[in-house]
Protein backbone atom coordinates (compact mmCIF):
# COMPACT_ATOMS: atom_id res chain seq x y z
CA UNK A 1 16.13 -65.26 24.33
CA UNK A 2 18.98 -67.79 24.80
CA UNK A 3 18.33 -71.58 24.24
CA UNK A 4 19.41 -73.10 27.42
CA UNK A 5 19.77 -76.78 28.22
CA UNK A 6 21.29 -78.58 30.77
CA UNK A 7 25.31 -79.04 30.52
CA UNK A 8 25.91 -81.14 27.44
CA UNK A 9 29.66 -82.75 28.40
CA UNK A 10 30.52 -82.45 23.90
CA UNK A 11 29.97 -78.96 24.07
CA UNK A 12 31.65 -78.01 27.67
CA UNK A 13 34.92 -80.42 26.76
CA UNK A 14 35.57 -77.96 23.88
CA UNK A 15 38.95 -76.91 24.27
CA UNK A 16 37.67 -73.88 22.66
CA UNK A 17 36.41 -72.23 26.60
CA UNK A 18 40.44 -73.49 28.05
CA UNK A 19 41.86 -69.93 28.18
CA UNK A 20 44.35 -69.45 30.24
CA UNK A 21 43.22 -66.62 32.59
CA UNK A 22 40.71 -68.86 34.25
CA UNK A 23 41.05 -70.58 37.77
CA UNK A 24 37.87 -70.73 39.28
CA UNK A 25 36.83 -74.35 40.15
CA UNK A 26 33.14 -73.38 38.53
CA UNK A 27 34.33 -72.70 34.97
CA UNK A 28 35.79 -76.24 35.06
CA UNK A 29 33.80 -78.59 32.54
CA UNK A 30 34.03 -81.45 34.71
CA UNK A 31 31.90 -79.39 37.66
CA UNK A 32 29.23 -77.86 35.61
CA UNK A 33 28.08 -81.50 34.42
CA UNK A 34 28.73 -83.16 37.71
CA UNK A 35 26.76 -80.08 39.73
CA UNK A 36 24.36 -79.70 37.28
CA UNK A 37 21.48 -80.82 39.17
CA UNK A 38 22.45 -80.07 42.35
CA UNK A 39 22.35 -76.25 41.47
CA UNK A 40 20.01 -76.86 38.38
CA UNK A 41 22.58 -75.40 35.60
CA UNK A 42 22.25 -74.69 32.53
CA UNK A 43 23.77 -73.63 29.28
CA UNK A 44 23.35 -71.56 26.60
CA UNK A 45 25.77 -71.38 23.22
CA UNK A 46 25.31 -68.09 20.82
CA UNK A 47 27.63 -66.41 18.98
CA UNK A 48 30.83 -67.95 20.06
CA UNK A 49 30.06 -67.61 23.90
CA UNK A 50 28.86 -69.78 26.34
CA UNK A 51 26.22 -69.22 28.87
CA UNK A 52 25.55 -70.22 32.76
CA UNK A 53 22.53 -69.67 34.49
CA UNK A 54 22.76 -71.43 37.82
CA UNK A 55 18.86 -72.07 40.25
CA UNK A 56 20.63 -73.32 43.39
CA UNK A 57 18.57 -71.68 45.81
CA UNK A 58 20.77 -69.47 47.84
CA UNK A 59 21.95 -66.22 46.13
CA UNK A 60 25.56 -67.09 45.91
CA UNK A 61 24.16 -70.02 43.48
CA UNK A 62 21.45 -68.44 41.51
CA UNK A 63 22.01 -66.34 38.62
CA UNK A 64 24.42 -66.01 35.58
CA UNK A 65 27.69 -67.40 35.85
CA UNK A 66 30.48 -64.85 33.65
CA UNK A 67 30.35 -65.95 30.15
CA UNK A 68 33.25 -67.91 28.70
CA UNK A 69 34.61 -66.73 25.26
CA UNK A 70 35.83 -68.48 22.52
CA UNK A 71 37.99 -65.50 21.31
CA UNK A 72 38.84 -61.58 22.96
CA UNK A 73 35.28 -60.88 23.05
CA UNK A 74 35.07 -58.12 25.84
CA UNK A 75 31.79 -58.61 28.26
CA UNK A 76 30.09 -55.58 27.15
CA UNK A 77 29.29 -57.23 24.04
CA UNK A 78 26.71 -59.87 25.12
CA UNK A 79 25.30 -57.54 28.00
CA UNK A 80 22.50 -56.65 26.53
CA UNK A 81 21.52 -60.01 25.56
CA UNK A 82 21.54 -61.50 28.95
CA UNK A 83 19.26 -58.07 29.79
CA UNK A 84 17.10 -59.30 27.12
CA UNK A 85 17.10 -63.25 28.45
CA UNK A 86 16.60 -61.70 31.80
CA UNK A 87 13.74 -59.80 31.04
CA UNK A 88 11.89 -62.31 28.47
CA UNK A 89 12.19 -65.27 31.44
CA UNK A 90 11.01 -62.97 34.22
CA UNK A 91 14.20 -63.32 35.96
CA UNK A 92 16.18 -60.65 38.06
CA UNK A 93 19.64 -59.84 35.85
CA UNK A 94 21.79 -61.62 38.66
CA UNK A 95 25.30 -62.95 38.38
CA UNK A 96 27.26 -65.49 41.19
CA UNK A 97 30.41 -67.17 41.08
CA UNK A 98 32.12 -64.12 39.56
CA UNK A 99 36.12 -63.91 40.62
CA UNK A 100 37.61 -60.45 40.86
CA UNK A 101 38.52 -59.95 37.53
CA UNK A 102 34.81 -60.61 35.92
CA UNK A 103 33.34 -58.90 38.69
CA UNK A 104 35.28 -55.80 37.51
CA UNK A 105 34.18 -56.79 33.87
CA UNK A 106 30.21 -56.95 34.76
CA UNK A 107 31.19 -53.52 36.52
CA UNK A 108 31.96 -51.55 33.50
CA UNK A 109 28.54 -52.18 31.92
CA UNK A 110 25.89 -52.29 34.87
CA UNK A 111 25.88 -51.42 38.67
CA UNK A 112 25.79 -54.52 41.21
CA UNK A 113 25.19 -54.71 44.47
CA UNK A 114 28.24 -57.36 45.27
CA UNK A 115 28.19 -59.50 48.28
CA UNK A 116 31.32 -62.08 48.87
CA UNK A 117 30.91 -65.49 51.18
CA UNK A 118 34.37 -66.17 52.45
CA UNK A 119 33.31 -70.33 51.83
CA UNK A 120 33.45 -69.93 48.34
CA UNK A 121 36.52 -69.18 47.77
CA UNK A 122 38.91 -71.49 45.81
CA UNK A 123 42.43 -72.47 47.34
CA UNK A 124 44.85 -72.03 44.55
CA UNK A 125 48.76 -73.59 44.78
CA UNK A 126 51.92 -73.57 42.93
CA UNK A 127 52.05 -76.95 41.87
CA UNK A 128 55.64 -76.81 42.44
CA UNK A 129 54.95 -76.12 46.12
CA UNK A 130 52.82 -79.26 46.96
CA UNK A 131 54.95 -81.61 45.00
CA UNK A 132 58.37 -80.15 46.50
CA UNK A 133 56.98 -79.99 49.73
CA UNK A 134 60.31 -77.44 50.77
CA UNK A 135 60.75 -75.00 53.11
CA UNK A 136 59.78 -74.89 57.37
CA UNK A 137 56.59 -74.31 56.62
CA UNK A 138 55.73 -77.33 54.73
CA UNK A 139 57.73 -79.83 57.14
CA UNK A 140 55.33 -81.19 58.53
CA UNK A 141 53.81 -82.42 55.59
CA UNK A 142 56.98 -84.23 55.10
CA UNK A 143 56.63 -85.41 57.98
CA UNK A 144 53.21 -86.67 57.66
CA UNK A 145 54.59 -88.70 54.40
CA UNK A 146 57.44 -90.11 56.41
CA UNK A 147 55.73 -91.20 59.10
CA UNK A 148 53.29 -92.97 56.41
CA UNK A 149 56.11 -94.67 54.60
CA UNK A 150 57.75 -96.02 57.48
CA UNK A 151 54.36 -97.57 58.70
CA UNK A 152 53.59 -99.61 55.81
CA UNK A 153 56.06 -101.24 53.31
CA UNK A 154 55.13 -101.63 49.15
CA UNK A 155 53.44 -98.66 48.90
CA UNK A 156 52.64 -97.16 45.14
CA UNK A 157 51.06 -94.50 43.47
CA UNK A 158 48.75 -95.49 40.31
CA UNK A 159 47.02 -93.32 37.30
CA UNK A 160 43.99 -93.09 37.72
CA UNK A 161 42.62 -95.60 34.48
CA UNK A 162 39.85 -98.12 33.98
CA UNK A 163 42.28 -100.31 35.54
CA UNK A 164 42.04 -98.39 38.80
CA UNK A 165 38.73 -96.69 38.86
CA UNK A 166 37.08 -99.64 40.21
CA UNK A 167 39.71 -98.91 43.69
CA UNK A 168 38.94 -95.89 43.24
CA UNK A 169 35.63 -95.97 44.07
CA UNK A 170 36.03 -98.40 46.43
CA UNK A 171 37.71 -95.56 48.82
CA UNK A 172 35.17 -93.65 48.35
CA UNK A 173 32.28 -95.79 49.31
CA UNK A 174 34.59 -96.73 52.96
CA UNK A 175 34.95 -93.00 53.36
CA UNK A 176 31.16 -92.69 53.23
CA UNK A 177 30.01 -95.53 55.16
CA UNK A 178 32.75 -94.27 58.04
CA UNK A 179 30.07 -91.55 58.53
CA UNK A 180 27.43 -94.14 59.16
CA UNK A 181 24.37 -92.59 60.43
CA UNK A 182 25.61 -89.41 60.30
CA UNK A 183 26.45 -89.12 56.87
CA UNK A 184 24.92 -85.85 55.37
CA UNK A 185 22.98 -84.89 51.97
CA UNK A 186 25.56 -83.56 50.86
CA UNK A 187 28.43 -86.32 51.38
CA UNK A 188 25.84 -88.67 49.84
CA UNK A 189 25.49 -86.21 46.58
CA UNK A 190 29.17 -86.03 46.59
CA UNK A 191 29.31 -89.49 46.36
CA UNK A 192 27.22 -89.66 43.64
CA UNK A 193 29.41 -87.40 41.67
CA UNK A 194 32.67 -89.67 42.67
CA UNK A 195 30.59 -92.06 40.90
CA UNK A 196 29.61 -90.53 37.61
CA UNK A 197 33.02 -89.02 37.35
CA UNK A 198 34.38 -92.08 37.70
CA UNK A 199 32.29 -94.16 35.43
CA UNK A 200 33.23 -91.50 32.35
CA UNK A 201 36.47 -90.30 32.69
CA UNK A 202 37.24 -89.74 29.00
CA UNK A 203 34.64 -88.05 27.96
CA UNK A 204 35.07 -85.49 31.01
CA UNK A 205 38.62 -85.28 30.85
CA UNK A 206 39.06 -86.82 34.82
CA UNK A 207 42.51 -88.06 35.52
CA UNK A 208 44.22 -88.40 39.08
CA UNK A 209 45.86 -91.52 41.06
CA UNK A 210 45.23 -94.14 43.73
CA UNK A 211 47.67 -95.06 46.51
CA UNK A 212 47.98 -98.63 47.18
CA UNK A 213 49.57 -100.17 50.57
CA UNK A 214 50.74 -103.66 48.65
CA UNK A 215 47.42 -104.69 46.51
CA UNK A 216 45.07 -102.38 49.24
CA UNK A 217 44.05 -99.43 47.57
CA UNK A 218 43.89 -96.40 50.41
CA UNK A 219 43.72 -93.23 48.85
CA UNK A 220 42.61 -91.49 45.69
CA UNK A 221 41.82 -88.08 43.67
CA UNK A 222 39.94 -87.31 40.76
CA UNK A 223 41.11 -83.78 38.78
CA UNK A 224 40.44 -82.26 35.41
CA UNK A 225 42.16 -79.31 33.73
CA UNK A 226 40.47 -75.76 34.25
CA UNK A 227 42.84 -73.93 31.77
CA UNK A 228 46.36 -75.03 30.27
CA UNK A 229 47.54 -73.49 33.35
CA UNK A 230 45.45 -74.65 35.93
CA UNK A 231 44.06 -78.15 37.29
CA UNK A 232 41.12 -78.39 39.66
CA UNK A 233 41.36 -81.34 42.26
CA UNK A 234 37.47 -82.33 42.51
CA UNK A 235 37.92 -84.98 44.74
CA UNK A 236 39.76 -86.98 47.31
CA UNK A 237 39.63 -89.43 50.07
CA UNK A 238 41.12 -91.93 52.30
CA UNK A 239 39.64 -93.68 55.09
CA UNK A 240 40.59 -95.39 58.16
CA UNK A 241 44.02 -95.60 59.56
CA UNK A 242 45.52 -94.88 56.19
CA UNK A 243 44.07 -91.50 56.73
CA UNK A 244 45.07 -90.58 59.96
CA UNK A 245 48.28 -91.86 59.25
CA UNK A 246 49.02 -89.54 56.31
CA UNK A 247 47.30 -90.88 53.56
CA UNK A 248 46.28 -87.91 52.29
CA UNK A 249 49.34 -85.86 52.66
CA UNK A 250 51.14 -88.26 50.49
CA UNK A 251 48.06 -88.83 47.42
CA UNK A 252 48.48 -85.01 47.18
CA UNK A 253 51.89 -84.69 46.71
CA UNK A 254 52.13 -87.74 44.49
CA UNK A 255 49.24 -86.32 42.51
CA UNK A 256 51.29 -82.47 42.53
CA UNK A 257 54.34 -84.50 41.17
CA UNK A 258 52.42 -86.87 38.22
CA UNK A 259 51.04 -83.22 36.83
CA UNK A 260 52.70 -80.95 34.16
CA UNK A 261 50.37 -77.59 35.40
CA UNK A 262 51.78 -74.59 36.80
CA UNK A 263 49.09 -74.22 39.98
CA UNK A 264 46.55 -75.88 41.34
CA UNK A 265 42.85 -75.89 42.69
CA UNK A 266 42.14 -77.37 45.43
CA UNK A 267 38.53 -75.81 45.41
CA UNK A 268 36.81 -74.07 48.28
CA UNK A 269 36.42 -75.30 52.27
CA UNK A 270 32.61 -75.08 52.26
CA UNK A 271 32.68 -73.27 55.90
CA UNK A 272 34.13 -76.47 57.42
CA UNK A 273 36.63 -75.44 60.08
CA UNK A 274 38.74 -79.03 59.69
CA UNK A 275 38.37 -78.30 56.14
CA UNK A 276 39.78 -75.01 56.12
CA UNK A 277 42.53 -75.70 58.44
CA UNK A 278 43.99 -78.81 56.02
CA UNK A 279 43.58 -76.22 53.22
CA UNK A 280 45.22 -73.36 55.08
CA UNK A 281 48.03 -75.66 56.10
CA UNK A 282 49.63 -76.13 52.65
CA UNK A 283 49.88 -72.56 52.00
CA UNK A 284 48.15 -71.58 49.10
CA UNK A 285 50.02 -69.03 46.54
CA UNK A 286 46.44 -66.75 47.18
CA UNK A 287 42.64 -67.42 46.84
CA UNK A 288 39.87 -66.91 44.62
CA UNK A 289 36.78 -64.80 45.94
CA UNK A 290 33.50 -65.62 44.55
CA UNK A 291 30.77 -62.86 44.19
CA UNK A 292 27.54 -62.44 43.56
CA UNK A 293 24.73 -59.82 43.18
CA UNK A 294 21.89 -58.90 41.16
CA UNK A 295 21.85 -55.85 38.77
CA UNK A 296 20.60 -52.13 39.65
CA UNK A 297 20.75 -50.50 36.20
């Protein structure tokens, strides 16, 4: 049976798990710690490989997340020992958060039923796109930002640092008391997270910006690398008239520009119809599915 603990940030920062291929926002290091309660995650190291098993309650959160390798070990090597873990822990053999290509791994070795929820699904961009902003499509994003600059005068984009955490989470804790009583679980939880990430950047590799409006700060985000290739935007928020005023169109190009990547994640819209509409309105270069299902063999 595996030894599984909850997600250790030495052993998840290991640049050893960055290969390339990956761009789901759930195989990012940062996520697994910062989510770890919230869908009771834990990990397992043997043999080179290391293990998810997430107990969030819903199906498309409970189960084994796809392994990620140190080397080109195929899937069909470890199979039978997550059978095995399965089996000794009295737990159905169930995988979630699987994206096309490990889904058609886990199919070569054992017979799922699969089930997709649209909501999971990760937004992925050519970074080039959202720093360029070109093209009709995208004009009105330009002229979000223009709009923005010719409102207010002095305004600057900053790493996100020690320096400028502190601002940093200062926009977040506006955004959340702008939903006063009606603030949800889950924005609360998220806040949380903004918090944690924020107080240990370093040791989970969080970098991003903040957008000051002369020594106001208005905007931030909060990112880590997935792969080489691909960086996951965790978080980001504005508040008040800096937000309807374009705030946010002009953190996320500043942020596309500050990054040397060639796409990123913008993560999934969670169901939310505003959500998915902002998403949906930068044109994303395609999406990630998420599946999940539990084992027939």
């Amino acid at each position: 049976m595996l030894n599984w603990n909850t997600p250790d940030k030495t052993v998840l920062t290991d640049s050893a798990w960055n290969e390339s291929r990956r761009f789901g926002s759930d195989t990012a290091a940062a996520n697994i710690i910062l989510l770890g309660a919230k869908y009771n995650t834990k990990i397992a190291v043997f043999d080179g490989v290391l293990f998810r098993y997430y107990d969030g309650g819903k199906p498309n959160r409970s189960g084994y997340g796809f392994p990620l390798f140190r080397g080109d070990s195929g899937f069909d090597a470890i199979f039978g020992l997550l059978r095995d873990d399965a089996k000794d822990r009295g737990v159905p053999l169930a995988f979630c958060l699987c994206d096309e290509r490990q889904k058609a791994a886990i199919d070569t070795v054992c017979r799922v039923e699969w089930k997709c929820t649209e909501d999971d699904s990760d937004y992925i961009y050519k970074r080039e796109s959202l720093a360029a902003l070109a093209g009709k499509k995208l004009h009105r994003k330009r002229n979000h930002i223009n709009n923005f600059m010719r409102l207010y005068d002095d305004v600057e984009y900053r790493p996100l640092s020690a320096a400028t955490g502190a601002d940093a989470l200062e926009i977040a804790k506006k955004w959340l008391e702008e939903r006063g009583d009606s603030v949800s679980a889950d924005e609360r939880g998220e806040f949380d997270c903004i918090t944690r990430a924020l107080g240990c950047m370093d040791e989970l590799g969080i970098f991003g910006g903040v957008l000051y409006v002369g020594k106001t700060p208005v905007a931030m985000t909060a990112a880590s690398a997935i792969s080489e290739a691909v960086t996951d935007v965790h978080y980001e928020k504005s508040y008040g008239e800096y937000a309807a005023n374009g705030a946010f169109a002009v953190i996320n190009q500043k942020f596309s520009e500050s990054v040397s990547c060639e796409y990123i994640n913008r993560e999934e819209d969670m169901g939310i119809a505003g959500l998915r509409t902002a998403k949906e309105s930068y044109f994303p270069a395609f999406r990630v599915k998420k599946y999940y299902g539990v084992c027939k063999c």
